[in-house]
C-alpha atoms as a PDB file:
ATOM      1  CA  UNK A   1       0.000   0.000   0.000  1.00  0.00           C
ATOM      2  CA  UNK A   2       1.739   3.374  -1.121  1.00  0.00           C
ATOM      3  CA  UNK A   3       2.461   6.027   1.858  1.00  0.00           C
ATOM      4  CA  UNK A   4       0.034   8.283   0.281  1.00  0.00           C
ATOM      5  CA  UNK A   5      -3.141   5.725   0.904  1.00  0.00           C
ATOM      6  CA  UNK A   6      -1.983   5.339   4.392  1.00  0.00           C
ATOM      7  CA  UNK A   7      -2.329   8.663   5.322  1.00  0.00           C
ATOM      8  CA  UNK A   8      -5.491   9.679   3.746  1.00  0.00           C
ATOM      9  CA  UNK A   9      -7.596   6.206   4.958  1.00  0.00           C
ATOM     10  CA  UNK A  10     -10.905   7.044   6.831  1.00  0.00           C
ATOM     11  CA  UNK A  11     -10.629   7.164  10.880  1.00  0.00           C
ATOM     12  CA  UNK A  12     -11.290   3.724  12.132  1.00  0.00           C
ATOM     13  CA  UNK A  13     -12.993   3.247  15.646  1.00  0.00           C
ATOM     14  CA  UNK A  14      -9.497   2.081  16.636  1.00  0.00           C
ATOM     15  CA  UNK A  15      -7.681   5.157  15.552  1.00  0.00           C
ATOM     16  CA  UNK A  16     -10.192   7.336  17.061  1.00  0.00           C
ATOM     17  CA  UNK A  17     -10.076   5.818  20.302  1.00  0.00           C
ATOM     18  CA  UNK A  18      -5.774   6.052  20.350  1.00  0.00           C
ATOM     19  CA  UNK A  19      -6.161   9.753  19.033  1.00  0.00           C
ATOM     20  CA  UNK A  20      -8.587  10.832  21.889  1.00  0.00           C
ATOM     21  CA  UNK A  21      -6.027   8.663  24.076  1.00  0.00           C
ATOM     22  CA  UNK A  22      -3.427  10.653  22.664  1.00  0.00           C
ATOM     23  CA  UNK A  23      -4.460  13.987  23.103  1.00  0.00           C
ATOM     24  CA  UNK A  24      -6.235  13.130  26.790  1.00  0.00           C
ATOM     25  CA  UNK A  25      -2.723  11.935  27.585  1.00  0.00           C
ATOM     26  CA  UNK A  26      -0.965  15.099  26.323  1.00  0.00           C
ATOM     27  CA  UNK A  27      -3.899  17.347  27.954  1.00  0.00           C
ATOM     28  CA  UNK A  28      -3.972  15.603  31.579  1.00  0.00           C
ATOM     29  CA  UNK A  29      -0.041  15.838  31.439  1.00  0.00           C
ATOM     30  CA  UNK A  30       0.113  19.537  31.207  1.00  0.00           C
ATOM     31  CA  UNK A  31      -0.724  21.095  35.044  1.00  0.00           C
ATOM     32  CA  UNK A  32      -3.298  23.720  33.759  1.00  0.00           C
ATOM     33  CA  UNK A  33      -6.310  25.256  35.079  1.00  0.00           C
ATOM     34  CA  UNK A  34      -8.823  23.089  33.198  1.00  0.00           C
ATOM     35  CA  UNK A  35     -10.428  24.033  29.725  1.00  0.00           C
ATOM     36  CA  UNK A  36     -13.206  22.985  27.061  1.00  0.00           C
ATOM     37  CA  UNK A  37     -10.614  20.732  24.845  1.00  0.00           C
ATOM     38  CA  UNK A  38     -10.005  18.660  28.383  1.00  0.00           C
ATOM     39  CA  UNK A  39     -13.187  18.443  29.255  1.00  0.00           C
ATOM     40  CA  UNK A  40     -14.498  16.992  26.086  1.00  0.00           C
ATOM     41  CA  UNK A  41     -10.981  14.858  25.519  1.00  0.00           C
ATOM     42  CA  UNK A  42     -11.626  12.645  29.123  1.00  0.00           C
ATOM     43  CA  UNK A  43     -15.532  12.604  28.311  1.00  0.00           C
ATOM     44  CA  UNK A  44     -16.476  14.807  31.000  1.00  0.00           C
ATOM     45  CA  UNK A  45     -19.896  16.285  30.232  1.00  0.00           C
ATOM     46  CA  UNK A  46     -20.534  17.849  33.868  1.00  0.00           C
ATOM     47  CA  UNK A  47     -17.002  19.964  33.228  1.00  0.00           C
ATOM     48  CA  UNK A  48     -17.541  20.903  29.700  1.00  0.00           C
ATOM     49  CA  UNK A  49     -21.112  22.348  30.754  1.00  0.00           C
ATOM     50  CA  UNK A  50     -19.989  23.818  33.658  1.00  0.00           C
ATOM     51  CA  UNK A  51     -17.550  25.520  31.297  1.00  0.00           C
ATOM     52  CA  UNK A  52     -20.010  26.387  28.770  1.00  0.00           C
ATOM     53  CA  UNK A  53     -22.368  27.891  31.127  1.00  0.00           C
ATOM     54  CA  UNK A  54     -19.838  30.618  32.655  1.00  0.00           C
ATOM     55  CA  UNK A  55     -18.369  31.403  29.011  1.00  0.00           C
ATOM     56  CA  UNK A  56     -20.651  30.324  26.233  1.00  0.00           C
ATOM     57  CA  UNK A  57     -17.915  31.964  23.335  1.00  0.00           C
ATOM     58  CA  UNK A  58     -15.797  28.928  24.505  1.00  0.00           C
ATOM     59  CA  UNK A  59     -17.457  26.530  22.069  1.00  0.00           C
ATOM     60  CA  UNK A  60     -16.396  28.854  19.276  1.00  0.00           C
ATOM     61  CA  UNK A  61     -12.814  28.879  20.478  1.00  0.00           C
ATOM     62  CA  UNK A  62      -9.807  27.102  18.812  1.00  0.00           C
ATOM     63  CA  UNK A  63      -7.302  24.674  20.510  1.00  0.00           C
ATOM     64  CA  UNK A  64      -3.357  25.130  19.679  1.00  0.00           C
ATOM     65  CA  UNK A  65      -4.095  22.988  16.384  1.00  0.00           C
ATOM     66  CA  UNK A  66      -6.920  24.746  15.126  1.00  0.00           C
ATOM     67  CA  UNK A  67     -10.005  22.620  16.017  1.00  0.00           C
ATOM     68  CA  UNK A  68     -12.834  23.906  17.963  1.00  0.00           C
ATOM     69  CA  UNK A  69     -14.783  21.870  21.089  1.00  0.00           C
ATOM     70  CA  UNK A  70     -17.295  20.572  18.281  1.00  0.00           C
ATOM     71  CA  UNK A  71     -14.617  19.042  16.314  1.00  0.00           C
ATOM     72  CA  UNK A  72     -13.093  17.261  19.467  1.00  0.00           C
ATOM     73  CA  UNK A  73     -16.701  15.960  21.044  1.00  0.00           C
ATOM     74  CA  UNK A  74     -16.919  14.480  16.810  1.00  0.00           C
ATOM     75  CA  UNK A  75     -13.992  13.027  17.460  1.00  0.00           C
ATOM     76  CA  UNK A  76     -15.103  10.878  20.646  1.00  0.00           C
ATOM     77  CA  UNK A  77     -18.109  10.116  19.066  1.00  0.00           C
ATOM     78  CA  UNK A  78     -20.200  11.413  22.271  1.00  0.00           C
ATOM     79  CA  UNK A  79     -23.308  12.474  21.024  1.00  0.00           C
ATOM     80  CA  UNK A  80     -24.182  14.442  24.291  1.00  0.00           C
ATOM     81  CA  UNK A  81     -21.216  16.567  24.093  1.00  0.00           C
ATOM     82  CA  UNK A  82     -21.872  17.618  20.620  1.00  0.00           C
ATOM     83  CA  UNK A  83     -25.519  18.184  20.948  1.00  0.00           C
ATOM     84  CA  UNK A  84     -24.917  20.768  24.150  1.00  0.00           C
ATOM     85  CA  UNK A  85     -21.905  22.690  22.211  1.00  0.00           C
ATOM     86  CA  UNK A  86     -24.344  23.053  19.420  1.00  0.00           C
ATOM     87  CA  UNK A  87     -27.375  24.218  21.139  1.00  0.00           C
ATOM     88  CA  UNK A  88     -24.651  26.644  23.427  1.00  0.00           C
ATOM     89  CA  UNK A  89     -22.701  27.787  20.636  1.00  0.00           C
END
């Protein structure tokens, strides 16, 4: 399989869960006041509304890479999460 087919293959439930993983790993490792892209990366509803509630504008904000809350709670495939950034945002 060329290098070029690797890289641009769909996201496979296995690949999802090690990028969420990933980033919950490099999140939880920095010592931070906690944020939005935390929140949704560990799955933790009652912190991302919590979040939302004293600054709604967060679920139009931008991590370091450039995605917003939406396209992290797509990512973990938690319905919940995306549903409550949409109807906040």
């Amino acid at each position: 399989m060329c290098a070029e087919r690797l890289q641009n293959r769909r996201m496979t439930h296995s690949r999802r869960t090690f990028f969420v993983a990933s980033a919950g790993a490099a999140l939880s490792a920095q010592e931070t006041k906690p944020d939005i892209f935390h929140a949704i990366s560990s799955g933790n509803l009652a912190l991302m509304t919590q979040l939302l509630d004293a600054d709604p504008q967060l679920s139009r904000s931008r991590s370091a890479d450039g995605r917003t809350p939406l396209h992290y709670a797509c990512a973990t495939g938690n319905l919940e999460m995306v549903t409550r950034i949409v109807t906040r945002g």
